[in-house]
C-alpha atoms as a PDB file:
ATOM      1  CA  UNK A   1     -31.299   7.086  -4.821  1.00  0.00           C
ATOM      2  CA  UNK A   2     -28.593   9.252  -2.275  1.00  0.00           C
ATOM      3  CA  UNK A   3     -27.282   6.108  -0.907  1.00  0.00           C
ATOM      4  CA  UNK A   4     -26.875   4.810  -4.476  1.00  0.00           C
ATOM      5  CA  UNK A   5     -25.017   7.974  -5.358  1.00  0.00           C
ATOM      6  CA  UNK A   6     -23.317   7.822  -2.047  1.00  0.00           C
ATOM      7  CA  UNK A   7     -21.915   4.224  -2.361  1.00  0.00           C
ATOM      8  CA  UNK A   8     -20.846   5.169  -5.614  1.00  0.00           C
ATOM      9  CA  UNK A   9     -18.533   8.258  -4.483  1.00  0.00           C
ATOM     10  CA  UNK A  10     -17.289   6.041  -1.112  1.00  0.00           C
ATOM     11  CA  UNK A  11     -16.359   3.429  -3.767  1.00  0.00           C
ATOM     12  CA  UNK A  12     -14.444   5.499  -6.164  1.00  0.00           C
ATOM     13  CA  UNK A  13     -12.502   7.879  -3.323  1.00  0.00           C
ATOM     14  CA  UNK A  14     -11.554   4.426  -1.876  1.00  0.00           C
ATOM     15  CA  UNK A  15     -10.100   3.173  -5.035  1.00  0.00           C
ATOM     16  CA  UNK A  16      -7.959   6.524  -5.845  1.00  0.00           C
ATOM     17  CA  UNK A  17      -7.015   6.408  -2.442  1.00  0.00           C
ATOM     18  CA  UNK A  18      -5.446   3.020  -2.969  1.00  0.00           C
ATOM     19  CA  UNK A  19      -4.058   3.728  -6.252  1.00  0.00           C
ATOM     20  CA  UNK A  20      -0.678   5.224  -5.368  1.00  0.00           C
ATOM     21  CA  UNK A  21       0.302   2.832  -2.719  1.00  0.00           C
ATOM     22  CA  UNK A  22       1.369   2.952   0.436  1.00  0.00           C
ATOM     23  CA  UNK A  23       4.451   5.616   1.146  1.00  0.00           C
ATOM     24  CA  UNK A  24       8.249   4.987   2.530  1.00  0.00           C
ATOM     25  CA  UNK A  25       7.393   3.700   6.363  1.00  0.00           C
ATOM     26  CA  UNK A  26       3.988   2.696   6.183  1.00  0.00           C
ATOM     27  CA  UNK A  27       2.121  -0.598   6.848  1.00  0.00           C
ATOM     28  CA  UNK A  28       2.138  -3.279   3.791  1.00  0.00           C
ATOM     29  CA  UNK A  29       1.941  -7.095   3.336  1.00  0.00           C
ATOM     30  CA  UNK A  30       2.979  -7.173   0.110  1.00  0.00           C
ATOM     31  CA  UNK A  31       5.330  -5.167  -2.735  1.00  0.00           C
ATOM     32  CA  UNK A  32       1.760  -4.598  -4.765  1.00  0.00           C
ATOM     33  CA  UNK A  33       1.010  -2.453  -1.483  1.00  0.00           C
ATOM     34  CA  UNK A  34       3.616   0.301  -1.619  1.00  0.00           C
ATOM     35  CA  UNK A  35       4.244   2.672  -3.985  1.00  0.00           C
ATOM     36  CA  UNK A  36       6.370   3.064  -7.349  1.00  0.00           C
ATOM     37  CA  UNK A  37      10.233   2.228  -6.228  1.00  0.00           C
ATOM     38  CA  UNK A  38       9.118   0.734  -3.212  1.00  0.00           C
ATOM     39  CA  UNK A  39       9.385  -2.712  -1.835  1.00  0.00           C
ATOM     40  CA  UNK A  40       7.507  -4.432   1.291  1.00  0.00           C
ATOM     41  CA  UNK A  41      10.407  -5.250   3.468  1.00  0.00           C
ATOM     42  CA  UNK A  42       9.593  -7.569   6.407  1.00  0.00           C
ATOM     43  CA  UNK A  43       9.615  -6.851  10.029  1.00  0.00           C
ATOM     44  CA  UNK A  44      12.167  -9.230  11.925  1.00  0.00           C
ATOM     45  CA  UNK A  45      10.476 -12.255  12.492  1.00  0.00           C
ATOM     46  CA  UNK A  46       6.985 -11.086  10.307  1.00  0.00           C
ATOM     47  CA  UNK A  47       6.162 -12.873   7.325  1.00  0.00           C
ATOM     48  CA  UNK A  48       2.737 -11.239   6.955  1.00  0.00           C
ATOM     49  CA  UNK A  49       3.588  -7.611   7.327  1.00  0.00           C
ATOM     50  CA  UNK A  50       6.354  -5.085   7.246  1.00  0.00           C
ATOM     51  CA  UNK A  51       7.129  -1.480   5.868  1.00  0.00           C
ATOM     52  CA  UNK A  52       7.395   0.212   2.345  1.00  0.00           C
ATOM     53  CA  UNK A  53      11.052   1.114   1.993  1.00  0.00           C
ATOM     54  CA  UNK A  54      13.353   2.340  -0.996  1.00  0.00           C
ATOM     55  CA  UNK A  55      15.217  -0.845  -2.448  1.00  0.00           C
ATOM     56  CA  UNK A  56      18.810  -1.302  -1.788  1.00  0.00           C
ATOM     57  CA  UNK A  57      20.566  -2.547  -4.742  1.00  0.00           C
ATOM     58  CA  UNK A  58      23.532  -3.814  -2.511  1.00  0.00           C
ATOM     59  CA  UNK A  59      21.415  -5.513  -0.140  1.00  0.00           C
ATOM     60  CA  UNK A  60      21.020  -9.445  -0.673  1.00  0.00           C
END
């Protein structure tokens, strides 16, 4: 019955914990990952990971 309850808590902390999205400079693979106003921005020469940045309007 505790590991039942204790799954259930590991479960839910790990999905608020994902909820916000990453922050400006972390780790993401997608712009899903990062948080509201961010966008995943490549690493040179990465197409499977890169960093959460602020999006530049003026940058094509």
């Amino acid at each position: 019955m505790k590991i039942t309850r204790l799954s259930i808590f590991a479960f839910l902390f790990a999905l608020c914990a994902c909820a916000e999205g990453a922050a400006e400079g972390e780790e993401c693979t997608a712009d899903a990952d990062c948080a509201e106003g961010l966008e995943c921005h490549m690493h040179d020469g990465e197409e499977d990971h890169g960093e959460c940045e602020a999006h530049d309007e003026d940058e094509e």
